[in-house]
Protein backbone atom coordinates (compact mmCIF):
# COMPACT_ATOMS: atom_id res chain seq x y z
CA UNK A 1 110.22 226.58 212.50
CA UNK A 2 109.02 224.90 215.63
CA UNK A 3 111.21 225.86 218.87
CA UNK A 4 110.55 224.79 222.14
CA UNK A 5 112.23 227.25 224.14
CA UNK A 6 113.36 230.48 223.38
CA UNK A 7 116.96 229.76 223.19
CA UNK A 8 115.98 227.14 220.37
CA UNK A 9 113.91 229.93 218.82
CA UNK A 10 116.79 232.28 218.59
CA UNK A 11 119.20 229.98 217.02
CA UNK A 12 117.18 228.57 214.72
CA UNK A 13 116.21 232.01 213.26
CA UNK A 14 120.23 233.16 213.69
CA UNK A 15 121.12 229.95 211.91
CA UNK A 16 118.34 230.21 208.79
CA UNK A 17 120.16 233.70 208.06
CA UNK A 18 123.34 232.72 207.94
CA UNK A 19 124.91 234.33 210.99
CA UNK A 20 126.99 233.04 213.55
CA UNK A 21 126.73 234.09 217.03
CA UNK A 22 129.60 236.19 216.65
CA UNK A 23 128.03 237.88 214.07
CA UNK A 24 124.55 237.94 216.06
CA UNK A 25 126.48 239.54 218.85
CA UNK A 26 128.17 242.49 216.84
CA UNK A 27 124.98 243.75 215.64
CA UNK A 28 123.54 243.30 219.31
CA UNK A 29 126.58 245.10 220.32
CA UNK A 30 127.17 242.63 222.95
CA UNK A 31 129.75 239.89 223.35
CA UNK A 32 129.64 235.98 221.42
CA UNK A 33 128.71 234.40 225.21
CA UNK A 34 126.04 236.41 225.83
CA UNK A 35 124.13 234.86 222.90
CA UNK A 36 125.21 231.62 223.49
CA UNK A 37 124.49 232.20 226.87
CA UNK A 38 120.60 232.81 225.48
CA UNK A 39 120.65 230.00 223.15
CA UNK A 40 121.94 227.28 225.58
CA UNK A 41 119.50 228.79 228.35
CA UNK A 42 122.07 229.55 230.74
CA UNK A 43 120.88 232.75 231.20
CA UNK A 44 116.70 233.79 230.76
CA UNK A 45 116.73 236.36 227.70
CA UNK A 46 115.30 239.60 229.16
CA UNK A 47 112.39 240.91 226.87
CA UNK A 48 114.16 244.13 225.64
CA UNK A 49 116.72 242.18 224.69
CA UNK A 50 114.96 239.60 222.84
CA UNK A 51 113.34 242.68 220.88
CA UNK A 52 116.54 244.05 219.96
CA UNK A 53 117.22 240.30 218.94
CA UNK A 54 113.89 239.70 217.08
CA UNK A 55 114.95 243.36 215.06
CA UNK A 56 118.49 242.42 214.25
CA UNK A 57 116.92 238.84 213.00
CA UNK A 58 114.30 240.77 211.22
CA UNK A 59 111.42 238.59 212.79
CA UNK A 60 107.97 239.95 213.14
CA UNK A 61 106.24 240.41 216.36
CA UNK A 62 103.23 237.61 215.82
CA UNK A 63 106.25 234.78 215.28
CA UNK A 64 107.59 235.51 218.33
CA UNK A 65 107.36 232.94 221.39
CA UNK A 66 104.36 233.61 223.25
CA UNK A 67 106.64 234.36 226.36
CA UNK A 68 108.07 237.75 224.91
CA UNK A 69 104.42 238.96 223.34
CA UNK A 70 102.74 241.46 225.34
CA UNK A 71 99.53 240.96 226.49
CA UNK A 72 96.87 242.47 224.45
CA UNK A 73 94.47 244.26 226.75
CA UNK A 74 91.13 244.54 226.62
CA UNK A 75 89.52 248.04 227.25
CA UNK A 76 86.17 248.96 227.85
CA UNK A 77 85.07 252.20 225.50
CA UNK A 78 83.88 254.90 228.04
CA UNK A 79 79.91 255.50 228.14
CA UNK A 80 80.70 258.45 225.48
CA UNK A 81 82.49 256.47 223.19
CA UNK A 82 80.40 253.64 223.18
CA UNK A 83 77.58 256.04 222.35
């Protein structure tokens, strides 16, 4: 699946498994707009709510839109555990 946005991303991922976006919601435990809301970009997705969406849709972290990925930082070992 290739999304453009994240709203896209959502619905086509709610969609392949058969929900609706009442259904969607119930799990979410929020109301129907709210993820229409998301899907139609009305209103930006936080990030712990797209989690709790990527969970519910049972979508692994390295699918998800770049956007909602945390960084992955780069740490330097200390001088005793580089020794």
């Amino acid at each position: 699946m290739t999304a453009k946005t994240i709203g896209e991303f959502i619905r086509q991922h709610r969609v392949a498994r058969g929900l609706t976006q009442t259904a969607l919601a119930e799990r979410l435990g929020v109301v129907q707009g709210a993820v229409s809301n998301w899907e139609n970009e009305y209103n930006d997705i936080r990030r712990e709510d797209f989690v709790r969406v990527a969970e519910a849709l049972e979508i692994p972290e390295p699918e998800w839109p770049e956007a909602m990925r945390l960084p992955v930082r780069h740490v330097e070992p200390t001088a005793t555990e580089a020794a």
